[in-house]
C-alpha atoms as a PDB file:
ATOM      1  CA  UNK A   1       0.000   0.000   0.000  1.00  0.00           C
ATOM      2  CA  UNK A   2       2.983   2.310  -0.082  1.00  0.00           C
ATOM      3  CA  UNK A   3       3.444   5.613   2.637  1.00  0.00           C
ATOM      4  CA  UNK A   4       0.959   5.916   4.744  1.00  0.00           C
ATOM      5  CA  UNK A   5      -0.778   8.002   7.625  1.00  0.00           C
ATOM      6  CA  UNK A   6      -1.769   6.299  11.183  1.00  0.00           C
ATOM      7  CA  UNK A   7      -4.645   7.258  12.687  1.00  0.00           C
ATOM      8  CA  UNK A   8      -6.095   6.192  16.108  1.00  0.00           C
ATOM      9  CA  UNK A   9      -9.766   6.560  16.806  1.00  0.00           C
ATOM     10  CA  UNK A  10     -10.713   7.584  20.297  1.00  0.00           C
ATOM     11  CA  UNK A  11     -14.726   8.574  19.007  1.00  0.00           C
ATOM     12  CA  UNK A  12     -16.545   6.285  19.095  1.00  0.00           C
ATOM     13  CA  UNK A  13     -16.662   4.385  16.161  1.00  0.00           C
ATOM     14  CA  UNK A  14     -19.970   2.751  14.527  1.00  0.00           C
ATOM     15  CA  UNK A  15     -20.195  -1.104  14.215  1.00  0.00           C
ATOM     16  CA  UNK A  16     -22.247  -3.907  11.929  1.00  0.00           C
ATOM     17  CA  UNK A  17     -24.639  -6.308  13.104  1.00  0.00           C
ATOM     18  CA  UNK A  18     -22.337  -9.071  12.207  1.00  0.00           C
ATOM     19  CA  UNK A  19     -18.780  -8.464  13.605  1.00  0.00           C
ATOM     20  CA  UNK A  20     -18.096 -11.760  12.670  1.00  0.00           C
ATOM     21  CA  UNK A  21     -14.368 -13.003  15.026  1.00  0.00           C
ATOM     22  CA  UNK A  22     -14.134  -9.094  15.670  1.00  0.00           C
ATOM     23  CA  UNK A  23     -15.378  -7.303  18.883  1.00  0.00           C
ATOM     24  CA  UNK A  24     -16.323  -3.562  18.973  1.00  0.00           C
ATOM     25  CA  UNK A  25     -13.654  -3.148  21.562  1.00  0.00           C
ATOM     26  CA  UNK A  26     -11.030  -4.773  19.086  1.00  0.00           C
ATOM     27  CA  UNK A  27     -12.136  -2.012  16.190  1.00  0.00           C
ATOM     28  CA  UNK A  28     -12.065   0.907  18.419  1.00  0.00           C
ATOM     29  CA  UNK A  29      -8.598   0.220  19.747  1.00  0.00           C
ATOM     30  CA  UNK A  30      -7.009  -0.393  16.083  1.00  0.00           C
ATOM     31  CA  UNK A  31      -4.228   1.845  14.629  1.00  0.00           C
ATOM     32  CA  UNK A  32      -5.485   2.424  11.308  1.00  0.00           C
ATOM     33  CA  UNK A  33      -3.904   3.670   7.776  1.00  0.00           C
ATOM     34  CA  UNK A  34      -5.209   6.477   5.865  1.00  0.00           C
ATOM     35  CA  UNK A  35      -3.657   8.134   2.417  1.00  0.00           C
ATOM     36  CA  UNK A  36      -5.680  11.814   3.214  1.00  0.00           C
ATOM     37  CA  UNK A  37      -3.491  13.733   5.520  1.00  0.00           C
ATOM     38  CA  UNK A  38      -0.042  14.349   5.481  1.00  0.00           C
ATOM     39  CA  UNK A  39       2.882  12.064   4.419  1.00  0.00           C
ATOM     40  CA  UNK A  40       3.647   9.601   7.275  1.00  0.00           C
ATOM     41  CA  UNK A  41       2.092  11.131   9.773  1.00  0.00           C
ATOM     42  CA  UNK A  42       0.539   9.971  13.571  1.00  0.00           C
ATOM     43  CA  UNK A  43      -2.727  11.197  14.249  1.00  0.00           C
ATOM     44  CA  UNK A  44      -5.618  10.871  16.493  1.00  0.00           C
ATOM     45  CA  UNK A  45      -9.421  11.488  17.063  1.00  0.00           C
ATOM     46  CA  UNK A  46     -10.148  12.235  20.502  1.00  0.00           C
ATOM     47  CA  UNK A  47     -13.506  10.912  22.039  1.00  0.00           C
ATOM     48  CA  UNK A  48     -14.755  15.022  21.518  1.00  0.00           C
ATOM     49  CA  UNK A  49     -14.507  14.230  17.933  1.00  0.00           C
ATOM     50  CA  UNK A  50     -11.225  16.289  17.323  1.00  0.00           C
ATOM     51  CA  UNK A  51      -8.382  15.452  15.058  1.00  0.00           C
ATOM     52  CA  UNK A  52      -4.872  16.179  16.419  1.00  0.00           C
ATOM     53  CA  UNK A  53      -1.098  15.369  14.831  1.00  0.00           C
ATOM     54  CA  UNK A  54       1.842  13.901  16.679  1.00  0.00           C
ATOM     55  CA  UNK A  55       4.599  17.061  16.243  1.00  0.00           C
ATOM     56  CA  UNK A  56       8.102  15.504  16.929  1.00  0.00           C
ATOM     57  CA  UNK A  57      10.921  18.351  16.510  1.00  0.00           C
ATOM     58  CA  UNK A  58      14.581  17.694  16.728  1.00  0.00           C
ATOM     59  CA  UNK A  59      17.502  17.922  14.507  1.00  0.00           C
ATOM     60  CA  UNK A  60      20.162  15.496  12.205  1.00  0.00           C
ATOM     61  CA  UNK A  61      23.095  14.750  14.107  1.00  0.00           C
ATOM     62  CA  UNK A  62      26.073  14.393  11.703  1.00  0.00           C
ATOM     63  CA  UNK A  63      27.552  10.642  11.402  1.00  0.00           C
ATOM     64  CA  UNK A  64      31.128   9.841  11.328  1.00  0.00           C
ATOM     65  CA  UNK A  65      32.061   9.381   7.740  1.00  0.00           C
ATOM     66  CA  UNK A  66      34.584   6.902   9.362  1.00  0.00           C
ATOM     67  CA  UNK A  67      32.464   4.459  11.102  1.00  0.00           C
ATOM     68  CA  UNK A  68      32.404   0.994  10.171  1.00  0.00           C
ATOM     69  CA  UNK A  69      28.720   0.784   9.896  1.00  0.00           C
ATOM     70  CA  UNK A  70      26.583   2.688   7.139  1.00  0.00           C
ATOM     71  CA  UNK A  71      24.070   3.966   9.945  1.00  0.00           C
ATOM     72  CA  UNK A  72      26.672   5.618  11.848  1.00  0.00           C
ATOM     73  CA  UNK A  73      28.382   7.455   8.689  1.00  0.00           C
ATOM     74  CA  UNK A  74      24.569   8.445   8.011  1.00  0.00           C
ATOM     75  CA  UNK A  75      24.399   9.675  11.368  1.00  0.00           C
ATOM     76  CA  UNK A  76      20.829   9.757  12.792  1.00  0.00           C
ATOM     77  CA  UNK A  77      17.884  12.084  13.925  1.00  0.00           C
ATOM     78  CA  UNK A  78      17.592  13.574  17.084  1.00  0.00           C
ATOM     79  CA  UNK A  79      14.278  13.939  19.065  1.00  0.00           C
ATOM     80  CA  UNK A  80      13.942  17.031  21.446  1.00  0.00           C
ATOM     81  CA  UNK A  81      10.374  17.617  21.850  1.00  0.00           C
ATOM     82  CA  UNK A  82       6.962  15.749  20.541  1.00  0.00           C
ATOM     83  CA  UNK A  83       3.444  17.156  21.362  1.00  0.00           C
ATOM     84  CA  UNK A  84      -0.155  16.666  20.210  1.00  0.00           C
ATOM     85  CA  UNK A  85      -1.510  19.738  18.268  1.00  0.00           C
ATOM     86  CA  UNK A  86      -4.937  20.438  16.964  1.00  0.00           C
ATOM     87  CA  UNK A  87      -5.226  20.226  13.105  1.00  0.00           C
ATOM     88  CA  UNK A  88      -7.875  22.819  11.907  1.00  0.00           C
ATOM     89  CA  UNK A  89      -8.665  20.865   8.587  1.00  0.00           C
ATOM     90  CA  UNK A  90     -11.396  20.025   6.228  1.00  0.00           C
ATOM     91  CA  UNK A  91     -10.981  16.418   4.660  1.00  0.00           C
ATOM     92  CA  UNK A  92     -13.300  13.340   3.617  1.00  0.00           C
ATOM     93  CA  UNK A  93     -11.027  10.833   5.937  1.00  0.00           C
ATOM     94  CA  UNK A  94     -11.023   7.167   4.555  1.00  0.00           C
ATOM     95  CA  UNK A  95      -8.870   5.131   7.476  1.00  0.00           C
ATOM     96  CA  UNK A  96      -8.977   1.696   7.048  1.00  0.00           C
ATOM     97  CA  UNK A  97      -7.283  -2.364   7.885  1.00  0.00           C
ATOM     98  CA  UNK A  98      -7.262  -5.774   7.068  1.00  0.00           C
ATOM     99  CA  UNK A  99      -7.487  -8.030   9.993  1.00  0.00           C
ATOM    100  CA  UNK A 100      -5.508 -11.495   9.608  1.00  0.00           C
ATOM    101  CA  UNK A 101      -5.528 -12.368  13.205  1.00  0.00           C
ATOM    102  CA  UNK A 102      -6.231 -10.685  16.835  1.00  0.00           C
ATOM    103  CA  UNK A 103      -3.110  -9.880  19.024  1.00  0.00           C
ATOM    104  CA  UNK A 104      -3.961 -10.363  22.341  1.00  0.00           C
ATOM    105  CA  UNK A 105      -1.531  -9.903  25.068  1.00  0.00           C
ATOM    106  CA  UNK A 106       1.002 -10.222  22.817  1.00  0.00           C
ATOM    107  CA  UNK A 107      -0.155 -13.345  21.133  1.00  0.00           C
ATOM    108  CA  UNK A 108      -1.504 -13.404  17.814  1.00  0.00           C
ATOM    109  CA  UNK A 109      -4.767 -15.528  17.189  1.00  0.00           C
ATOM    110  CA  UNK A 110      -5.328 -16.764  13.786  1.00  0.00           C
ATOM    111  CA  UNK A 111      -8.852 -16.021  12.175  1.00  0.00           C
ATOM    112  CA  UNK A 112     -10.806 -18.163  10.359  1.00  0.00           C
ATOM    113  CA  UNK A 113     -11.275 -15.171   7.958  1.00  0.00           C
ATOM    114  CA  UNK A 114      -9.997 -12.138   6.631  1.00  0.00           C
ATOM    115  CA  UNK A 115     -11.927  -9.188   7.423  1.00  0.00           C
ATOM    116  CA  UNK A 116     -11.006  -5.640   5.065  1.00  0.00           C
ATOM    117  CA  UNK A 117     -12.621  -2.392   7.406  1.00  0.00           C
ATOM    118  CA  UNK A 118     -12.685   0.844   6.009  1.00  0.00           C
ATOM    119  CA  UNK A 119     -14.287   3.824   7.659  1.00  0.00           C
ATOM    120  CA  UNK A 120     -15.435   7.301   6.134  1.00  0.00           C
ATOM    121  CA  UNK A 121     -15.064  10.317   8.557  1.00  0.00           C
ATOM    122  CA  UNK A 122     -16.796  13.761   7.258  1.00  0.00           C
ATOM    123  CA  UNK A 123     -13.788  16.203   9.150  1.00  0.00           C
ATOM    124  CA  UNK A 124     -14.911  20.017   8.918  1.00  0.00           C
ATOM    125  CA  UNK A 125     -12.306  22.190  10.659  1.00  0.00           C
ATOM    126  CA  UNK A 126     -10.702  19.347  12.314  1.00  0.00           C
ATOM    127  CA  UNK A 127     -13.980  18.068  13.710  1.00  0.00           C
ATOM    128  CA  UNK A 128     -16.049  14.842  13.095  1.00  0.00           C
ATOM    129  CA  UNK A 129     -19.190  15.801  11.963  1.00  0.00           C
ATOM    130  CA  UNK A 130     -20.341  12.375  10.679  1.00  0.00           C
ATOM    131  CA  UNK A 131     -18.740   8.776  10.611  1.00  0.00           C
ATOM    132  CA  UNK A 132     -19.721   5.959   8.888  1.00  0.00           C
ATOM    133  CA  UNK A 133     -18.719   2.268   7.553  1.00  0.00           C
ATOM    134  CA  UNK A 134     -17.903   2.473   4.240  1.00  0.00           C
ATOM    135  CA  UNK A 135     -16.969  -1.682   3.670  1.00  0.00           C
ATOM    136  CA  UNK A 136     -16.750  -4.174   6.047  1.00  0.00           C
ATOM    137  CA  UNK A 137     -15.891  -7.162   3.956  1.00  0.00           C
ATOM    138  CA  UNK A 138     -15.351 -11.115   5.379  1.00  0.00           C
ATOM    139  CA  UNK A 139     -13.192 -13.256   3.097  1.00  0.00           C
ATOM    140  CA  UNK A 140     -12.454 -16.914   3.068  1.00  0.00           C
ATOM    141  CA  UNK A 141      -8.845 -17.078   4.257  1.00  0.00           C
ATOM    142  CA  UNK A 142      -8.296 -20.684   3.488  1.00  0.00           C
ATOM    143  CA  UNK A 143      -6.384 -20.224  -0.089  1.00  0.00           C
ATOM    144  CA  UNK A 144      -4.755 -17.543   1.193  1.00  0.00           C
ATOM    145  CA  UNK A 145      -3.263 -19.599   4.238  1.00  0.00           C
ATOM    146  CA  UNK A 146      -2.455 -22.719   1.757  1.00  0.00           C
ATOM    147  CA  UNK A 147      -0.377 -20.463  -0.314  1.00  0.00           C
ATOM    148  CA  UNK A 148       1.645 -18.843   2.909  1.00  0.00           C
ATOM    149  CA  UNK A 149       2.316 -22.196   4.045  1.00  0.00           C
ATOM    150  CA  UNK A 150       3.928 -23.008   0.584  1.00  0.00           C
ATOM    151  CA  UNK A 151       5.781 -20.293   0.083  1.00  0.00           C
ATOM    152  CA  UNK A 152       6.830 -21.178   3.895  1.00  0.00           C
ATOM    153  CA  UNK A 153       7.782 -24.285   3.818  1.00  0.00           C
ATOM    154  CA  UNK A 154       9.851 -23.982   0.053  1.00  0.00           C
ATOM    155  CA  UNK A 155      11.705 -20.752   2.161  1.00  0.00           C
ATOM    156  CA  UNK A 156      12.305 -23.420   4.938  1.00  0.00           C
ATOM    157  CA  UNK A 157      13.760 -25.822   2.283  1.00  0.00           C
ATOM    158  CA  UNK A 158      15.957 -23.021   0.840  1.00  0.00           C
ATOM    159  CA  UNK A 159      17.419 -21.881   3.796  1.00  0.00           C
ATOM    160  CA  UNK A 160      18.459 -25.538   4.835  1.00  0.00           C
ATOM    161  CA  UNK A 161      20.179 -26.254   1.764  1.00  0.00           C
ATOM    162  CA  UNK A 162      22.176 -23.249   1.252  1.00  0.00           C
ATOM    163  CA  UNK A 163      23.506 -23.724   4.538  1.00  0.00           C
ATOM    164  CA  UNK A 164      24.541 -26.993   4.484  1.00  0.00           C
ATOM    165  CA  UNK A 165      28.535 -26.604   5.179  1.00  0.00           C
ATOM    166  CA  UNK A 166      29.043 -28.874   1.593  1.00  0.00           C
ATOM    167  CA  UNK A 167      26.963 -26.536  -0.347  1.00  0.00           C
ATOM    168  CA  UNK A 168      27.944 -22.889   0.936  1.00  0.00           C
ATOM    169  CA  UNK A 169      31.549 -23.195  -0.629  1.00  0.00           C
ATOM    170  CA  UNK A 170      30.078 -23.775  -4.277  1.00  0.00           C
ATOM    171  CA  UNK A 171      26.285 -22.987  -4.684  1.00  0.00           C
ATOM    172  CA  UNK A 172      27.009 -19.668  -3.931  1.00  0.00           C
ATOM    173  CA  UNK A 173      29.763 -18.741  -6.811  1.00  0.00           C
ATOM    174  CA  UNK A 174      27.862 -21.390  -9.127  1.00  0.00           C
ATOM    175  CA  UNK A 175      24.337 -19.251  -8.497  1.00  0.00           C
ATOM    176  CA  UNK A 176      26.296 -16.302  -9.528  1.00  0.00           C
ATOM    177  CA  UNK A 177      27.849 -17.366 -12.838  1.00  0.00           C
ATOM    178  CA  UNK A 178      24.925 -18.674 -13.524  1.00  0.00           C
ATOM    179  CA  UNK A 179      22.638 -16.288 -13.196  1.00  0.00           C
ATOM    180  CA  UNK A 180      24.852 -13.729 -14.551  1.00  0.00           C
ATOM    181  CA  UNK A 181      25.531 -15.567 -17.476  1.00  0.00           C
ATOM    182  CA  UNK A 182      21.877 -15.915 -18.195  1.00  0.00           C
ATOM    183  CA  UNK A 183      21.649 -11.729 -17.559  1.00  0.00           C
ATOM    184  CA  UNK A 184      24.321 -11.071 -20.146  1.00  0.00           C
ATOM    185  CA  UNK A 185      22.824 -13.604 -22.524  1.00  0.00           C
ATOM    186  CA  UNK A 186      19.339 -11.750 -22.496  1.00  0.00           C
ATOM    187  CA  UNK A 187      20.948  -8.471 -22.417  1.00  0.00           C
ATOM    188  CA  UNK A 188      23.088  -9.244 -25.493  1.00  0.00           C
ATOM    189  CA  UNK A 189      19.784 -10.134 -27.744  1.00  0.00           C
ATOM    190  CA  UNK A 190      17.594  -8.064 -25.918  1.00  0.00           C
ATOM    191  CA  UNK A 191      15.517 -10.600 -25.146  1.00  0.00           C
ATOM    192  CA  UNK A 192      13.105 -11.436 -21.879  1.00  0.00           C
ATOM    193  CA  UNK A 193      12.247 -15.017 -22.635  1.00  0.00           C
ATOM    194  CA  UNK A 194      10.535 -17.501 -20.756  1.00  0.00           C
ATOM    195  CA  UNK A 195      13.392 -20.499 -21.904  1.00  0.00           C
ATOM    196  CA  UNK A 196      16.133 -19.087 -20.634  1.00  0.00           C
ATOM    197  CA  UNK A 197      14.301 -17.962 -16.896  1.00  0.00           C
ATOM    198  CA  UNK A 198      13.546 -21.458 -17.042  1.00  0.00           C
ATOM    199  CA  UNK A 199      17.104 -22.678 -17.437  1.00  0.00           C
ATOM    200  CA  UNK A 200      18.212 -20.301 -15.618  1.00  0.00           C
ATOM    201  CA  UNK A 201      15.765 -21.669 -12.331  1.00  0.00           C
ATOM    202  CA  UNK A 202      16.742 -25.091 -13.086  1.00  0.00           C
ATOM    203  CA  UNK A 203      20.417 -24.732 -12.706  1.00  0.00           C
ATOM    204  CA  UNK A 204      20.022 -22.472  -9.909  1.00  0.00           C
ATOM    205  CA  UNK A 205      16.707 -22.721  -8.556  1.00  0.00           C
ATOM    206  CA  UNK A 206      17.794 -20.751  -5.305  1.00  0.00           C
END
């Protein structure tokens, strides 16, 4: 979904008949995304309806173009104050999530389906006026679990063979001609065919 804004909802927000696995309580305390507002920002609604932006102010503190690790030769941002201020602003606010599972207490509890909720909040001088449900939308997750457990289980079967101790002192070099081989080949004829990706997955197919 790209950059996004994150937007927690202290009014209170409005709920369907059919929550399905959700609770009210669950909805109400989610940190939600939103594309309206400003680039990557943290904002809230307060139970009075208001919207108000995290401010965090600081400055860059020069890195050591010595240092060993790129972070440190980047150097890094330093926070010196963050408050919540009142955003006087007129916007249609779409916030929105897609639920996979419930974290509770720190342990996440897999759902039986996914659930997509997107709320539409009618802001008029940083004030809710008017909130509604715009989807709330239960899918079957059962394909989409089948195909994570795939993809799971060929990374698990990946990351055990290229660390056997016989294969790390050859696959690695023999991935790399290989694939570069196959990169100059296509390059040279200026070609993006399916053969040679095919080849190329057979002789290296990690």
């Amino acid at each position: 979904m790209g950059m996004y804004d994150q937007i927690k909802c202290e009014y209170a927000l409005p709920v369907p008949e059919d929550l399905g696995e959700l609770t009210q309580e669950y909805l109400q305390n989610t940190t939600y995304q939103s594309k309206d507002l400003d680039f990557y920002g943290k904002y809230k609604i307060c139970k009075d309806g208001y919207l108000w932006r995290l401010k965090i102010e600081g400055y860059h503190e020069q890195g050591d173009p010595k240092a060993k690790s790129v972070f440190d030769r980047i150097g890094r941002f330093v926070e010196t104050q963050r408050a919540w201020i009142k955003i006087d602003k007129t916007v249609e606010l779409h916030f929105y999530e897609m639920f996979y599972h419930l974290d509770e207490d720190g342990t996440k509890i897999d759902l039986k389906n996914d659930y997509w909720v997107e709320y539409k909040a009618l802001v008029i001088r940083g004030k809710v006026e008017e909130i509604s449900i715009k989807e709330f939308k239960k899918t079957d997750n059962s394909a989409r679990k089948a195909a994570s457990a795939k993809w799971e289980n060929k990374f698990k079967k990946q990351f055990a063979f290229v660390n056997k101790w016989y294969i790390k002192f050859w696959y690695n070099p023999w991935r790399w001609m290989i694939r570069n081989f196959f990169r100059r080949f296509r390059m040279s004829i200026m070609l993006m065919d399916s053969l040679s990706h095919k080849v190329e997955k057979f002789l290296a197919p990690w």
